[in-house]
Structures are given as C-alpha cells and as structure tokens.
N, C-alpha and C. Protein backbone atom coordinates (compact mmCIF):
# COMPACT_ATOMS: atom_id res chain seq x y z
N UNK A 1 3.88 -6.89 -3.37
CA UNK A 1 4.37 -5.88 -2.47
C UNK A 1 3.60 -4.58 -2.65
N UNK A 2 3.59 -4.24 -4.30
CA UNK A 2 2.49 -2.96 -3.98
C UNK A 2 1.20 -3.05 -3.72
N UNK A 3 0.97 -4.35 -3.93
CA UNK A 3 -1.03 -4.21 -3.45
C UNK A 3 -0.71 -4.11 -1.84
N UNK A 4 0.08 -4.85 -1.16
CA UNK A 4 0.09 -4.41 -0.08
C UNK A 4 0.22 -3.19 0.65
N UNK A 5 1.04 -2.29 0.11
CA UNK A 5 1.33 -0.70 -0.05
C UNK A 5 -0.12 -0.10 -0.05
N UNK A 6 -0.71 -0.65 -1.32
CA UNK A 6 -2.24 -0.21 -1.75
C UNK A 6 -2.66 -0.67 -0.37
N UNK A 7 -3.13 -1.52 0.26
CA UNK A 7 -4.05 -2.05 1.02
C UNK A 7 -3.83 -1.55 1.96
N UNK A 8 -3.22 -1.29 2.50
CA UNK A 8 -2.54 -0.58 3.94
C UNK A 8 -2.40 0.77 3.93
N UNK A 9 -2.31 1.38 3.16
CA UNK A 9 -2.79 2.81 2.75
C UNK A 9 -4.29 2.87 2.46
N UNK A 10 -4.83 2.09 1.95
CA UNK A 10 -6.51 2.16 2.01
C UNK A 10 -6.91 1.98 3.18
N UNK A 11 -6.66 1.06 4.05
CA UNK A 11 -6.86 0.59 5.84
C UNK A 11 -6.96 2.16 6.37
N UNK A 12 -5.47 2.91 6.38
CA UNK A 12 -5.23 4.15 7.06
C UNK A 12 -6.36 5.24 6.88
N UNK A 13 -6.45 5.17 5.46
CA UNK A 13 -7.54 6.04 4.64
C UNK A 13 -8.89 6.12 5.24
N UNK A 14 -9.07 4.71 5.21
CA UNK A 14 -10.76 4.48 5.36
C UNK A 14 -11.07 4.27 7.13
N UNK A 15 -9.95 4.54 8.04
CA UNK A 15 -10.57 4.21 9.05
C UNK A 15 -10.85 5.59 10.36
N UNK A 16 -11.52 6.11 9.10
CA UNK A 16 -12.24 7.19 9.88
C UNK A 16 -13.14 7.28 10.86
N UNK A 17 -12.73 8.08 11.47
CA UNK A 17 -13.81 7.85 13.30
C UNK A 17 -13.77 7.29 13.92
N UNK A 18 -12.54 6.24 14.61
CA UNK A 18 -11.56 5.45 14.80
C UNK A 18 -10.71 6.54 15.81
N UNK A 19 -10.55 6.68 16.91
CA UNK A 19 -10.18 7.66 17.72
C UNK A 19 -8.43 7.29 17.32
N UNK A 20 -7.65 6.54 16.66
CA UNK A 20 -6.28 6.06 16.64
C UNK A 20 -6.22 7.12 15.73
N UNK A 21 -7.16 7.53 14.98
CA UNK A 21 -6.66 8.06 13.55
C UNK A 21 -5.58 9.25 13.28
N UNK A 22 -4.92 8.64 12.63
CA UNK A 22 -3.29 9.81 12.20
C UNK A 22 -3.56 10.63 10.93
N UNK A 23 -3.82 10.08 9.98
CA UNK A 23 -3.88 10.38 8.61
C UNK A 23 -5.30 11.20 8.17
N UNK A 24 -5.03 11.75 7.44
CA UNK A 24 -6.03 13.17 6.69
C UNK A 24 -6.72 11.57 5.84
N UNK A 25 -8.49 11.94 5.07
CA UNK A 25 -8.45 11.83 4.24
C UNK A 25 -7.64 11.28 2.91
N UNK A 26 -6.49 11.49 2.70
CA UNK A 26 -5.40 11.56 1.29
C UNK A 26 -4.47 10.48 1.56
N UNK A 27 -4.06 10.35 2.90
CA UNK A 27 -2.75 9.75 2.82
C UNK A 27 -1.67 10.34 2.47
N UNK A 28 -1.85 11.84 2.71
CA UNK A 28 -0.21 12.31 2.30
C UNK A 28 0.54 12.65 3.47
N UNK A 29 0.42 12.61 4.87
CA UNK A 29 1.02 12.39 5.79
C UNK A 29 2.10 11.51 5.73
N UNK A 30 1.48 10.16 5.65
CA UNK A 30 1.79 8.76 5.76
C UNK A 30 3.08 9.06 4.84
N UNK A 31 2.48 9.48 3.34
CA UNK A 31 4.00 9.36 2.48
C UNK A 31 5.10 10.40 2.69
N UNK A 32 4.40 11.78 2.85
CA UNK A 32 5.49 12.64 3.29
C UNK A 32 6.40 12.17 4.21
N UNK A 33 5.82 11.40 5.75
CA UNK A 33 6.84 10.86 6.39
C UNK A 33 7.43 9.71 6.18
N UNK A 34 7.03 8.39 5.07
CA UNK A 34 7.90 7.63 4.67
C UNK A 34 8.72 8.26 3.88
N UNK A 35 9.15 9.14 2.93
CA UNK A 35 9.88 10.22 2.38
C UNK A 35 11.26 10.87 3.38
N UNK A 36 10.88 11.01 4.55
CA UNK A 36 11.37 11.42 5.41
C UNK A 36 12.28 10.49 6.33
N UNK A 37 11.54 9.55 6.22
CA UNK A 37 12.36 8.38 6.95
C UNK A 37 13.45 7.58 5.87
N UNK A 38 13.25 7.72 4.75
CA UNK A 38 14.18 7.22 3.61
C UNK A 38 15.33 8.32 3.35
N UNK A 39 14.95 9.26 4.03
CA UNK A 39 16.37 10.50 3.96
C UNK A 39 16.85 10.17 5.22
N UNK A 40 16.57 9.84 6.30
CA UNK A 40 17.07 10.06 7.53
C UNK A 40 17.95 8.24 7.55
N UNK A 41 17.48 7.18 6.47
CA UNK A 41 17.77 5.96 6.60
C UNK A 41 18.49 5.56 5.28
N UNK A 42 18.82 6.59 4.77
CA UNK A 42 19.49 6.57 3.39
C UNK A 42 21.03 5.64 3.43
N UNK A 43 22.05 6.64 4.22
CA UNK A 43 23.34 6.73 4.72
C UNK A 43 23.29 5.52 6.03
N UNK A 44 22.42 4.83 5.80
CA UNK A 44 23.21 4.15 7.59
C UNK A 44 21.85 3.78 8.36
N UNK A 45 22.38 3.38 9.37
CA UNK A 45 21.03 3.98 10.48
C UNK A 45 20.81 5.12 10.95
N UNK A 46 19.80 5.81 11.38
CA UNK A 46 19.46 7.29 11.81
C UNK A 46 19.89 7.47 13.24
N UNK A 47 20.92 8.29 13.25
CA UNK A 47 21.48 8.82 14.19
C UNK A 47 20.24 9.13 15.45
N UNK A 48 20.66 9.11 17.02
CA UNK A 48 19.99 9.76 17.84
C UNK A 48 19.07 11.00 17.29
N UNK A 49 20.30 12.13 16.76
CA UNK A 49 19.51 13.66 16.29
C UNK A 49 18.82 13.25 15.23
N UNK A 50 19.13 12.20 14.09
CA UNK A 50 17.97 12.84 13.22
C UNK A 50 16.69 12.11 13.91
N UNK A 51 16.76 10.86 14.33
CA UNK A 51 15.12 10.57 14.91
C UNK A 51 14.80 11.54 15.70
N UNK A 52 15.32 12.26 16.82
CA UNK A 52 14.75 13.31 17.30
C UNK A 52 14.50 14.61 16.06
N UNK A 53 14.86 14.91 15.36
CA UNK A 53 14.80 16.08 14.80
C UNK A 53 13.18 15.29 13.57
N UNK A 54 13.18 14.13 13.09
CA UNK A 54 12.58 13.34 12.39
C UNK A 54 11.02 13.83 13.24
N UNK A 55 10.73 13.26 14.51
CA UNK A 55 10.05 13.74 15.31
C UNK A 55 9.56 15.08 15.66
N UNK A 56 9.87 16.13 15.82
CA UNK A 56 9.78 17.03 15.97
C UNK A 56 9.24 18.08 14.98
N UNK A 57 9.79 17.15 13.43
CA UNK A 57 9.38 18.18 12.50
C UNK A 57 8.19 17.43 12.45
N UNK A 58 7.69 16.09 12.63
CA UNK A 58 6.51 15.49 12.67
C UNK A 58 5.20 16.12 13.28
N UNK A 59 6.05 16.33 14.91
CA UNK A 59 4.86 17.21 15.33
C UNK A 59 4.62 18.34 15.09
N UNK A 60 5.70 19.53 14.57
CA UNK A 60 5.54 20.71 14.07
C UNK A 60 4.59 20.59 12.83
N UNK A 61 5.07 20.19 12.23
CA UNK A 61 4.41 20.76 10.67
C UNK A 61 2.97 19.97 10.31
N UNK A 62 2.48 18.54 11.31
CA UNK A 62 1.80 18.06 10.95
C UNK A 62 0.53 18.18 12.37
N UNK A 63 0.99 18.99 13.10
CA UNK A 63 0.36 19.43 14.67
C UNK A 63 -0.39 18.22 14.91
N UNK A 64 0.84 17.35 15.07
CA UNK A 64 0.66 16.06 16.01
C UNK A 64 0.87 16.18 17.09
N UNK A 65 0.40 15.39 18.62
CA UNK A 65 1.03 15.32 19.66
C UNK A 65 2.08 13.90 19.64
N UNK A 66 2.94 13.64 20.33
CA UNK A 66 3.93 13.13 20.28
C UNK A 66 3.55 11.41 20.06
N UNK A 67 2.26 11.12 21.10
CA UNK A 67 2.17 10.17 20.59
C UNK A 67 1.54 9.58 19.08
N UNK A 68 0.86 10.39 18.54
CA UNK A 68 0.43 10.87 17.18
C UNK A 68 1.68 10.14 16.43
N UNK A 69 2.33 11.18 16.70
CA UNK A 69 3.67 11.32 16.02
C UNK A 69 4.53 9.97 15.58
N UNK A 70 4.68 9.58 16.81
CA UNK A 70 5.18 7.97 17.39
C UNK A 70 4.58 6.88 16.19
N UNK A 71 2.85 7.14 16.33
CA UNK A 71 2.42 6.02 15.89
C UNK A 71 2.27 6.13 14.35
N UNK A 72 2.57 7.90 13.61
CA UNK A 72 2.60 8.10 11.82
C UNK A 72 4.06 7.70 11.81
N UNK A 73 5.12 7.77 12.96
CA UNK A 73 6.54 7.20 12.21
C UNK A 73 6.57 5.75 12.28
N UNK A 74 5.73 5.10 13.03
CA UNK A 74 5.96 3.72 13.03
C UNK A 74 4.86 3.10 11.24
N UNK A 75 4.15 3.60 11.20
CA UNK A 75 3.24 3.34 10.74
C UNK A 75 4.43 3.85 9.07
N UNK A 76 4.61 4.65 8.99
CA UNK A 76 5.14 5.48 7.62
C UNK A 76 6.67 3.88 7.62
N UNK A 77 7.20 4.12 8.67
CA UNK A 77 8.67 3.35 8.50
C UNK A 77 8.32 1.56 8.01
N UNK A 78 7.14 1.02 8.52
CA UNK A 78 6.74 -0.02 7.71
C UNK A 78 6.86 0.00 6.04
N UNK A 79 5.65 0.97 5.96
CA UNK A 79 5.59 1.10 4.38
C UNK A 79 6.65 1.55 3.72
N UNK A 80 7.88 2.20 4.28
CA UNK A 80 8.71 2.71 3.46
C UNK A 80 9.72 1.52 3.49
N UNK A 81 9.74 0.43 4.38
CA UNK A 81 10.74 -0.94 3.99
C UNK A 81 9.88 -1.53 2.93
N UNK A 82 8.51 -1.71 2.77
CA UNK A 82 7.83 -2.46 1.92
C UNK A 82 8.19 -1.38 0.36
N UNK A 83 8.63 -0.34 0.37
CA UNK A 83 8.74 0.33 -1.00
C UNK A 83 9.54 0.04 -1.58
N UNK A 84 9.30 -0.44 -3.07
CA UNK A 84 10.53 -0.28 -3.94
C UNK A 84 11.19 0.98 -4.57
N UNK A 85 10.56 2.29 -4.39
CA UNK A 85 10.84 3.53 -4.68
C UNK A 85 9.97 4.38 -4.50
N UNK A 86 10.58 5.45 -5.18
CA UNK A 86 10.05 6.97 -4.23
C UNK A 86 8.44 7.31 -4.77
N UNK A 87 8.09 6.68 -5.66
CA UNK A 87 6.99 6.94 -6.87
C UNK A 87 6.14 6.77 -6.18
N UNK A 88 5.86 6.20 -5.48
CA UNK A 88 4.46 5.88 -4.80
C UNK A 88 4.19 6.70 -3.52
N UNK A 89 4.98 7.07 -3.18
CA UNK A 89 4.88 7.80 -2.09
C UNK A 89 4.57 9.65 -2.68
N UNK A 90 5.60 9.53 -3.97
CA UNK A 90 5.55 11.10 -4.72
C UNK A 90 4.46 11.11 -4.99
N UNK A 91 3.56 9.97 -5.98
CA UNK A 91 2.32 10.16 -6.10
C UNK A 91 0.88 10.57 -5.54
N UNK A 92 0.60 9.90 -4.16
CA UNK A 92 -0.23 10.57 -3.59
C UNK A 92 0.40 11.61 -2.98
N UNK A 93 1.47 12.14 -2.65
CA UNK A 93 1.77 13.84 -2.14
C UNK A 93 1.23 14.42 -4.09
N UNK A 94 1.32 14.24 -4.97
CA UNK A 94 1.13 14.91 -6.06
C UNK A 94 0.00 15.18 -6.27
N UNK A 95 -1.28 13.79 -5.90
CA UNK A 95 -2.45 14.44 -5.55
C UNK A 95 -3.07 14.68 -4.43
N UNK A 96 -2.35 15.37 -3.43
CA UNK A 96 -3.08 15.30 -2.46
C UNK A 96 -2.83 17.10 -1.86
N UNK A 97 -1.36 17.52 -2.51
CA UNK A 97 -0.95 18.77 -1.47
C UNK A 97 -0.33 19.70 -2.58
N UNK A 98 -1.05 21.03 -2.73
CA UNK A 98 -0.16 21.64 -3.45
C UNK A 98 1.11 22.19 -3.84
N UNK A 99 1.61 22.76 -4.79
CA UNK A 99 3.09 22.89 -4.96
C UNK A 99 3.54 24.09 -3.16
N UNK A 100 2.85 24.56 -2.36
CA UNK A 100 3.62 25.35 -1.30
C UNK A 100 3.75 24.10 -0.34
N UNK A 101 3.06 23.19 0.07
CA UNK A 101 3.25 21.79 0.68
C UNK A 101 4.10 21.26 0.10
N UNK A 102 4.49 20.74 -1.15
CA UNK A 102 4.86 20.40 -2.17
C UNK A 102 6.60 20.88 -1.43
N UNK A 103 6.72 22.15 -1.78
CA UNK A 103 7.98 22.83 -0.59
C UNK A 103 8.34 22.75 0.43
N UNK A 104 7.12 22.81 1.21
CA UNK A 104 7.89 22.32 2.49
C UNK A 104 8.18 21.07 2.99
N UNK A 105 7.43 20.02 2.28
CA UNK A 105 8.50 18.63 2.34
C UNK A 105 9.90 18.28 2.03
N UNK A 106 9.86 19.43 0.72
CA UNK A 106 11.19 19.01 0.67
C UNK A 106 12.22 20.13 1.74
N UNK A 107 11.50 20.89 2.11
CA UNK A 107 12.23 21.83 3.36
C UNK A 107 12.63 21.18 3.96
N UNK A 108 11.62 20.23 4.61
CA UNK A 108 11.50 19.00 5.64
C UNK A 108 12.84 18.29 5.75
N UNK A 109 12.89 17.69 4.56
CA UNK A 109 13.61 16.71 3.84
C UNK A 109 15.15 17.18 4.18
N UNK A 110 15.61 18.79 3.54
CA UNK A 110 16.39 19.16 4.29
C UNK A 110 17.21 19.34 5.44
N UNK A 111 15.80 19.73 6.30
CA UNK A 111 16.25 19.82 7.54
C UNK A 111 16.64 18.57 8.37
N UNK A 112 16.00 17.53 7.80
CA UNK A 112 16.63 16.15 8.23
C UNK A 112 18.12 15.85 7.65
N UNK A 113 18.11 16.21 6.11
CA UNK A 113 19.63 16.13 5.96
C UNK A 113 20.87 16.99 6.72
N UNK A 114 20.59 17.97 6.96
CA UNK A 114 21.32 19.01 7.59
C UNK A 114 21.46 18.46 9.52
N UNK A 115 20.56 17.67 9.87
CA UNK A 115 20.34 17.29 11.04
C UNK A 115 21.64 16.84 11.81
N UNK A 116 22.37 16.15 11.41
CA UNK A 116 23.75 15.68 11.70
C UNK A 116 25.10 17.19 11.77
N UNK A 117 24.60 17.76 10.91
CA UNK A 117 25.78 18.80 10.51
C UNK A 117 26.62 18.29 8.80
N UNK A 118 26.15 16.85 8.43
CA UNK A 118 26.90 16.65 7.18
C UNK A 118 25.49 16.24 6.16
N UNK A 119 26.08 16.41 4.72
CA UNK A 119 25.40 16.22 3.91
C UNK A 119 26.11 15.19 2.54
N UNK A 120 25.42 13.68 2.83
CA UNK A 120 26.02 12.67 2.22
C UNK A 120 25.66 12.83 0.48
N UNK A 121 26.47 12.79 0.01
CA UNK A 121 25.50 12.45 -2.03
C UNK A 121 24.64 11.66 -1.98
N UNK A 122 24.52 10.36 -1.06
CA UNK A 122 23.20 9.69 -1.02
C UNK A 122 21.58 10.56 -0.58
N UNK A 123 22.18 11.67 0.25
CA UNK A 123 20.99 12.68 0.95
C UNK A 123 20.34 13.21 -0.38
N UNK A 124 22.01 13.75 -0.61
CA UNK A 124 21.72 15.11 -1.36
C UNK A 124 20.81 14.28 -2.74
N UNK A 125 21.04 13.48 -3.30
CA UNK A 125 20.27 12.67 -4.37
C UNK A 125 18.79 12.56 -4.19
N UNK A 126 18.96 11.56 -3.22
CA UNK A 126 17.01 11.10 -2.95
C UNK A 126 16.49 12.16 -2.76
N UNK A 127 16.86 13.32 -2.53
CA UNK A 127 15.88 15.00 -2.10
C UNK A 127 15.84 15.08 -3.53
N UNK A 128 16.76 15.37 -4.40
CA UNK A 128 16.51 15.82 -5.95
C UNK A 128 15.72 14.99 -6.33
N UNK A 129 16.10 14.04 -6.42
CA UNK A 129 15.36 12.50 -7.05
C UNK A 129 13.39 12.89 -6.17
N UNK A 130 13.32 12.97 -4.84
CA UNK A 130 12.12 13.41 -4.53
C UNK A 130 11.33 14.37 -5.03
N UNK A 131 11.95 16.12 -5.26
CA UNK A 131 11.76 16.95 -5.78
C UNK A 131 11.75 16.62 -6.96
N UNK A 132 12.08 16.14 -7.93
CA UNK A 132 11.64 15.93 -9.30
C UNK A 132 10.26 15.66 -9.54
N UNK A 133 10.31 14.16 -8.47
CA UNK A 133 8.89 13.39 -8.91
C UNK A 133 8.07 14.52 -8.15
N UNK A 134 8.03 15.16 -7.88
CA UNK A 134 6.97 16.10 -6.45
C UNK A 134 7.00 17.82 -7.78
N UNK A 135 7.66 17.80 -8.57
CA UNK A 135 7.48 18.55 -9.51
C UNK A 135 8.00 20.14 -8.94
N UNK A 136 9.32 20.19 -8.27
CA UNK A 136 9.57 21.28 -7.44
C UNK A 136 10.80 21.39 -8.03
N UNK A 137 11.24 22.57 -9.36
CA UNK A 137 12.14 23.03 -9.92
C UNK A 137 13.49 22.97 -9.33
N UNK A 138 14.63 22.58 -9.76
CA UNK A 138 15.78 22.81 -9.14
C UNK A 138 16.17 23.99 -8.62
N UNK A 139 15.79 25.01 -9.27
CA UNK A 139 16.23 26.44 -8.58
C UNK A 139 15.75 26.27 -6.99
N UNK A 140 14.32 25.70 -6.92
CA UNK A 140 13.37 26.18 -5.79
C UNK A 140 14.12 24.85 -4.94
N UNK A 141 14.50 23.47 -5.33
CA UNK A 141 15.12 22.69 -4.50
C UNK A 141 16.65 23.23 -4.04
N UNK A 142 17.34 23.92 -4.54
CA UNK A 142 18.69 24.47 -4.06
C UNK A 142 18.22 25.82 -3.05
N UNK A 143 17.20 26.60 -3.79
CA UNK A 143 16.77 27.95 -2.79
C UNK A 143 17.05 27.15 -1.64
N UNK A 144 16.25 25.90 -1.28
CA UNK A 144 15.73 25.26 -0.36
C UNK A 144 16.44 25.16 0.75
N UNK A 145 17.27 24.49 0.24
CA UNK A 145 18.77 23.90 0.62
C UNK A 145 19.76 25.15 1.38
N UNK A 146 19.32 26.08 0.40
CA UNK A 146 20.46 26.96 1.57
C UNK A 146 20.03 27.67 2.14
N UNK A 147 18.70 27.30 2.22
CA UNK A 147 17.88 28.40 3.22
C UNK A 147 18.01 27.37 4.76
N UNK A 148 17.71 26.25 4.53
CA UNK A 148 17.84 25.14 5.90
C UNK A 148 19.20 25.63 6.26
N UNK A 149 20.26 25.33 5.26
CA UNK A 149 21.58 25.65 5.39
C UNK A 149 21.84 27.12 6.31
N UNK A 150 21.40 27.59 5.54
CA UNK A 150 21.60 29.42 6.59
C UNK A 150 21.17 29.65 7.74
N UNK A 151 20.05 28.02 8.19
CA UNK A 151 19.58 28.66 9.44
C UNK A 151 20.54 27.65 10.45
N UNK A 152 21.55 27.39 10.09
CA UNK A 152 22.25 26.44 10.81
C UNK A 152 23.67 27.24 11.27
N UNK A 153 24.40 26.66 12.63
CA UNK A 153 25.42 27.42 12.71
C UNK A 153 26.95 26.99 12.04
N UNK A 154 27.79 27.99 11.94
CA UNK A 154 28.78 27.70 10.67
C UNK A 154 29.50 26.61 10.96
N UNK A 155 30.26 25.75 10.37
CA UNK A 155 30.48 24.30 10.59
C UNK A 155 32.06 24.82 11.50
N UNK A 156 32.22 23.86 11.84
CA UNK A 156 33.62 23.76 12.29
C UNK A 156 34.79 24.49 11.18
N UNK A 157 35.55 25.18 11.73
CA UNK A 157 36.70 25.58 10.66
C UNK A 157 36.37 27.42 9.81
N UNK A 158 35.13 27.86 10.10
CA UNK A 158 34.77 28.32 9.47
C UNK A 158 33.99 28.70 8.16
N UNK A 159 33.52 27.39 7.62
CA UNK A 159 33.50 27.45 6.18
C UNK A 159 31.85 26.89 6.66
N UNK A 160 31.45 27.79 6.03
CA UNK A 160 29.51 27.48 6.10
C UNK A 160 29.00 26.34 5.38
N UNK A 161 28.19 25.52 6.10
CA UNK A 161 27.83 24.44 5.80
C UNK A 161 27.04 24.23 4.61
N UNK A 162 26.75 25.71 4.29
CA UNK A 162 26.06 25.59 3.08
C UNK A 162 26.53 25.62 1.65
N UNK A 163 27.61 26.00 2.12
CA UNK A 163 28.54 25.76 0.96
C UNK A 163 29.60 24.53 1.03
N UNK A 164 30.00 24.58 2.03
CA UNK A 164 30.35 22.62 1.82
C UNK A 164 29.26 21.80 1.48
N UNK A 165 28.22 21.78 1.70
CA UNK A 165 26.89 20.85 0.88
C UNK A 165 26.91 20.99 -0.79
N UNK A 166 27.64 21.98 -1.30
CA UNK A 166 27.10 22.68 -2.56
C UNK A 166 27.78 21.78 -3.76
C-alpha cells in the first residue's frame, strides 16, 4: 500500500510539462489536500458545505481554477483512502513548506472543521494529531482555532462557537 502511495506521488511529481499538471515540484499540494479531506471525512460523510467550502479553500489558497481544483481533490481523496495515517502526508508538507505554510494548513484544516457550525473530538483530534506531526506548537494550533472561530457568526443561543469548540 505504501509503495503505491510512493508511486503515485512520484507519477504526480515527475509529470512535468504535461498540460494536466496540478502539483508543484514537492507534492505538498497533493498531501495538504489529502489532510483536508481526512478532516472533512473524519465524522461521517462530508456534508454539501464542507465539500463546497473543501473546494474553495482549494482554489483560494492554492490559486487553482476550479477545474484544477476538481482534479487535486479527486486525485488527493484516492491517496488519502490508500493511507494508513497522517505521517506520510505530514512528511512531505515537512519537507516541502515552511513553518508559515506549515500554519495555514492547519488554518485550512480549521476552517473545514468549523464549516458545518460544529466541532466533533474526532475533528478536533486529527488537527492536533496533524499539527504535531507538521511541528506547529499547541499554543499556535489553539491561536488557530479561535481565530477561524472568531471569524464565524455566534452559534445559535448566543454562546460563541469558539468557545463551545474549547
């Protein structure tokens, strides 16, 4: 299973000048968004909003056009059923993007959890569990968290979502 991981990440890698091409050089696209799709597929199946929101941060942060986009989530959601864990995916983001990239995945990561309006212990885990291996301090993974949190509107009832996540 992982040479296959290997091999198919080398395919993506090496097929430069190839007008299909999604992926940088590194391959840290590819894992950032299998990363992404394992938060959004953690709890269940992925709701309508988070595949749309899944999308969107795809094309934002990685200035894809949509079909781009389409074909790094299809392409990322393979390899992330073929994964047995987060390590391989943490690894090439570890050599590939520094610790401010390094942040905004797990921003990312956030904003997909927050996507629904709830935040499951299965979410809230695999982000820590991600941020560990990705070497991004707990202080700076909670900053994180309630910064996505703050930009969201207050939950039902009054009580801010960022503190019901907490």
């Amino acid at each position: 299973m992982l040479d296959g991981l290997r091999q198919f990440i080398a395919e993506v890698v090496s097929s430069a000048g190839h007008e299909d091409r999604v992926f940088d050089d590194t391959g840290y696209r590819l894992a950032a968004t299998a990363l992404l799709i394992h938060v959004v597929s953690i709890d269940g199946e992925p709701s309508e909003m988070e595949k749309r929101k899944l999308h969107s941060l795809i094309e934002r942060r990685f200035e894809l056009d949509p079909g781009m986009a389409d074909h790094l989530i299809a392409a990322a959601t393979r390899v992330e059923g073929e994964a047995v864990d987060l390590y391989h995916f943490t690894s090439v983001i570890m050599r590939s993007v520094n610790e401010e990239g390094r942040l905004r995945i797990i921003e990312m990561m956030w904003e997909l959890v927050f996507a629904d309006g709830q935040v499951s212990e299965f979410e809230d885990n695999v982000v820590w569990r991600a941020a560990d291996l990705l070497g991004v301090s707990s202080r700076d993974r909670i900053e994180l968290k309630h910064r996505v949190a703050g930009r969201l509107p207050t939950a039902a009832g009054g009580q801010d979502i960022a503190d019901a996540a907490s």
